[in-house]
N, C-alpha and C. Protein backbone atom coordinates (compact mmCIF):
# COMPACT_ATOMS: atom_id res chain seq x y z
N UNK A 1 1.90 -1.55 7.13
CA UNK A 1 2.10 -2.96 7.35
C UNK A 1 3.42 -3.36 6.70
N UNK A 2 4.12 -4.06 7.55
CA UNK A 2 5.75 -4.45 6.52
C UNK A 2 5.35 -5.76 6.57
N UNK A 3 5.55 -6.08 5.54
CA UNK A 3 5.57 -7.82 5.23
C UNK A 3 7.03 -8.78 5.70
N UNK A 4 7.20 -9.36 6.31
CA UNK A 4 8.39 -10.49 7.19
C UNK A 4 9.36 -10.82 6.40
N UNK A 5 9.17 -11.41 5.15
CA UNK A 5 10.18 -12.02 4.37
C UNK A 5 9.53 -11.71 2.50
N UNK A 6 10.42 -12.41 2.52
CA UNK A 6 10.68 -12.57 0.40
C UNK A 6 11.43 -11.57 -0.22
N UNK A 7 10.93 -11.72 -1.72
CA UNK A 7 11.84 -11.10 -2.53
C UNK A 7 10.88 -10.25 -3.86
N UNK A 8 9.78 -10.55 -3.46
CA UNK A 8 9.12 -9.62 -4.45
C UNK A 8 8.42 -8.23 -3.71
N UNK A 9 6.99 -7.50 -3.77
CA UNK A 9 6.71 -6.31 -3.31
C UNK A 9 5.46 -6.80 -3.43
N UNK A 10 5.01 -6.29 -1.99
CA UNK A 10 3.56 -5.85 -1.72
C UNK A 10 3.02 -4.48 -1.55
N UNK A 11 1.56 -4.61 -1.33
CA UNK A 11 0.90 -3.25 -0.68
C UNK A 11 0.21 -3.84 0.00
N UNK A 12 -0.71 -2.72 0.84
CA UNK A 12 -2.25 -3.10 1.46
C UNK A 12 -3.05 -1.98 0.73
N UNK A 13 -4.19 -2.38 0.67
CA UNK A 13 -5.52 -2.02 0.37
C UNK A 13 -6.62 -1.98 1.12
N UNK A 14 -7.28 -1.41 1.60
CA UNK A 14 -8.14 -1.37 2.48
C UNK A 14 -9.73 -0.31 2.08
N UNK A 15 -10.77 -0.93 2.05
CA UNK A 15 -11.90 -0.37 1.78
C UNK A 15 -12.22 0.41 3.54
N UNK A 16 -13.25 1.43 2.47
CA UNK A 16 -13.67 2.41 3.75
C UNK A 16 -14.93 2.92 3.69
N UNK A 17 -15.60 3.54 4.75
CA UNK A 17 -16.77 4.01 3.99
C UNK A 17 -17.20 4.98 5.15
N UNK A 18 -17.75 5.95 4.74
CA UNK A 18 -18.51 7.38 5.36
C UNK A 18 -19.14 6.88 6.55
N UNK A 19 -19.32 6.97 7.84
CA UNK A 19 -20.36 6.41 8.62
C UNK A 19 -21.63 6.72 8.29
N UNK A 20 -22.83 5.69 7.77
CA UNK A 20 -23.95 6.16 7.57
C UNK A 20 -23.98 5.39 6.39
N UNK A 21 -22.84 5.18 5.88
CA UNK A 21 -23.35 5.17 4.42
C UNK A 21 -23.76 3.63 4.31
N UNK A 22 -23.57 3.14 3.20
CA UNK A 22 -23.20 1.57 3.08
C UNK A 22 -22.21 1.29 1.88
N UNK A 23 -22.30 2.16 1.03
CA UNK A 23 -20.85 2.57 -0.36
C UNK A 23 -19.66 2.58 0.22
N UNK A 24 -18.71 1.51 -0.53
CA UNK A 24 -17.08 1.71 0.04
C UNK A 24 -16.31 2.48 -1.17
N UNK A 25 -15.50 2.90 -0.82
CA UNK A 25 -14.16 3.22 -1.42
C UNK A 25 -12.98 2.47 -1.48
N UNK A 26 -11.99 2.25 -2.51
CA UNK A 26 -10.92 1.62 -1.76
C UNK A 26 -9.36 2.66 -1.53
N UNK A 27 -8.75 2.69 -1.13
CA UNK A 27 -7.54 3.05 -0.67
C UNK A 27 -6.57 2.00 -0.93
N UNK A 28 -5.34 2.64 -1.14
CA UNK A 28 -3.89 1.86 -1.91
C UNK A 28 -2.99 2.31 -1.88
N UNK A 29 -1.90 1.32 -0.70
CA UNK A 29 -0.82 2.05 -0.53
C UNK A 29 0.45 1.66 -1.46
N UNK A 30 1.73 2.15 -1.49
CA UNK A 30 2.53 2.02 -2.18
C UNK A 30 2.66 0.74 -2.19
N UNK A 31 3.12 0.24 -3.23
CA UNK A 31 4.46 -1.07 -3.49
C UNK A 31 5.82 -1.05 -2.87
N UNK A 32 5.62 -1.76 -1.81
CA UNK A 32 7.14 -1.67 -0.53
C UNK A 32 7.61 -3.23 -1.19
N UNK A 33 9.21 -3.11 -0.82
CA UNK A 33 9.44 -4.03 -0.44
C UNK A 33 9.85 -4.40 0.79
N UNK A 34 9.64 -6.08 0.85
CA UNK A 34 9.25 -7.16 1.91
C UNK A 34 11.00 -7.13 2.92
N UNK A 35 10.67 -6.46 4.63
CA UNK A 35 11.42 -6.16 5.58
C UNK A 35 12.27 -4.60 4.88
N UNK A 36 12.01 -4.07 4.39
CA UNK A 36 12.49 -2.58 4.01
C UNK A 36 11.75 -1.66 3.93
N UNK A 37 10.51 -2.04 3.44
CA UNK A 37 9.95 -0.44 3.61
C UNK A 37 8.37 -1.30 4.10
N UNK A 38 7.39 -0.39 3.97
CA UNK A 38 6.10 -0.14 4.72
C UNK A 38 5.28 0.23 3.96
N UNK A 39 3.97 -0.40 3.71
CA UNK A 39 2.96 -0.08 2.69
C UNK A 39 1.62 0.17 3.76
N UNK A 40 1.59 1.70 3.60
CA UNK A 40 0.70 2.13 5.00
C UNK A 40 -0.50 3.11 3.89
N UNK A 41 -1.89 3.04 4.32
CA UNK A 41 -2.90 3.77 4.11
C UNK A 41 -3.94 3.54 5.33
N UNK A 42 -4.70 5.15 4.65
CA UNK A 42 -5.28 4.93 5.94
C UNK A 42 -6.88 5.84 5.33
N UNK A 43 -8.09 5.48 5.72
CA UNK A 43 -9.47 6.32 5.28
C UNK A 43 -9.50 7.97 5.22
N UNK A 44 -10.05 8.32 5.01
CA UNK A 44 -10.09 10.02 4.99
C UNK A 44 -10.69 10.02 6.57
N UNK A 45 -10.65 11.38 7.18
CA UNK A 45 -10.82 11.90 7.90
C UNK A 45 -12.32 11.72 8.29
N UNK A 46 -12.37 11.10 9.47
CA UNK A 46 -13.82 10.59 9.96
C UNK A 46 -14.17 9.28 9.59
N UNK A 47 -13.37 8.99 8.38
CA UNK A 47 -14.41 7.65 7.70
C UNK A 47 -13.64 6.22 8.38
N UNK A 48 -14.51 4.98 8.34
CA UNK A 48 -14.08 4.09 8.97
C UNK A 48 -13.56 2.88 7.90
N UNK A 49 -12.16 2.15 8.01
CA UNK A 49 -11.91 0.72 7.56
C UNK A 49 -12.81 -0.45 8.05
N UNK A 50 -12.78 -0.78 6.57
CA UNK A 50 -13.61 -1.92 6.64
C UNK A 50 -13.54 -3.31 6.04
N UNK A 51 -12.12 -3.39 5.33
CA UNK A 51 -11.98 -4.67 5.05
C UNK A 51 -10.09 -4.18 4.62
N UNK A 52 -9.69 -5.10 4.42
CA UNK A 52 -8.05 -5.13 4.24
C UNK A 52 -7.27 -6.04 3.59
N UNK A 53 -6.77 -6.17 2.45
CA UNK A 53 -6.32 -7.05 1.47
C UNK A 53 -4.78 -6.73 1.64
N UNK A 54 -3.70 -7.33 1.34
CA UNK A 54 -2.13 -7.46 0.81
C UNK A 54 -2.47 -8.14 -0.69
N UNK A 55 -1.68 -7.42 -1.02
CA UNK A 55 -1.76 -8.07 -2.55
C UNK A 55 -0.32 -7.91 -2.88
N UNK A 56 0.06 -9.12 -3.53
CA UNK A 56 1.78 -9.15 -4.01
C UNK A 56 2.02 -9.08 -5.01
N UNK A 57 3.28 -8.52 -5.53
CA UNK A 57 3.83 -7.92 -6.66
C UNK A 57 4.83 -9.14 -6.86
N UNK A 58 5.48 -9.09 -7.75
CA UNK A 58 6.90 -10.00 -8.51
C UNK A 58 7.80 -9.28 -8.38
């Protein structure tokens, strides 16, 4: 996900979970900065996203 504008740094975060299960995990991608780089994650292999946060840095 690249964020549009500013001057500080984000990520995304995104919970996941085993099919079957009902327990999440979370996942966390780097600290990009905003129109330069890309803060990308993604579940392990098989498992499904299930919720998705940006959270900003200074």
């Amino acid at each position: 996900m690249r964020h549009p504008r500013g001057t500080g740094t984000f990520r995304i975060r995104i919970d996941c979970r085993t099919p079957g299960q009902s327990n999440t995990y979370p996942r966390t991608g780097i600290w990009a900065h905003p129109g330069l780089q890309k803060s990308t994650i993604w579940c392990y292999s098989g498992d499904l996203a299930s919720g998705k946060t940006i959270n900003y840095g200074t």
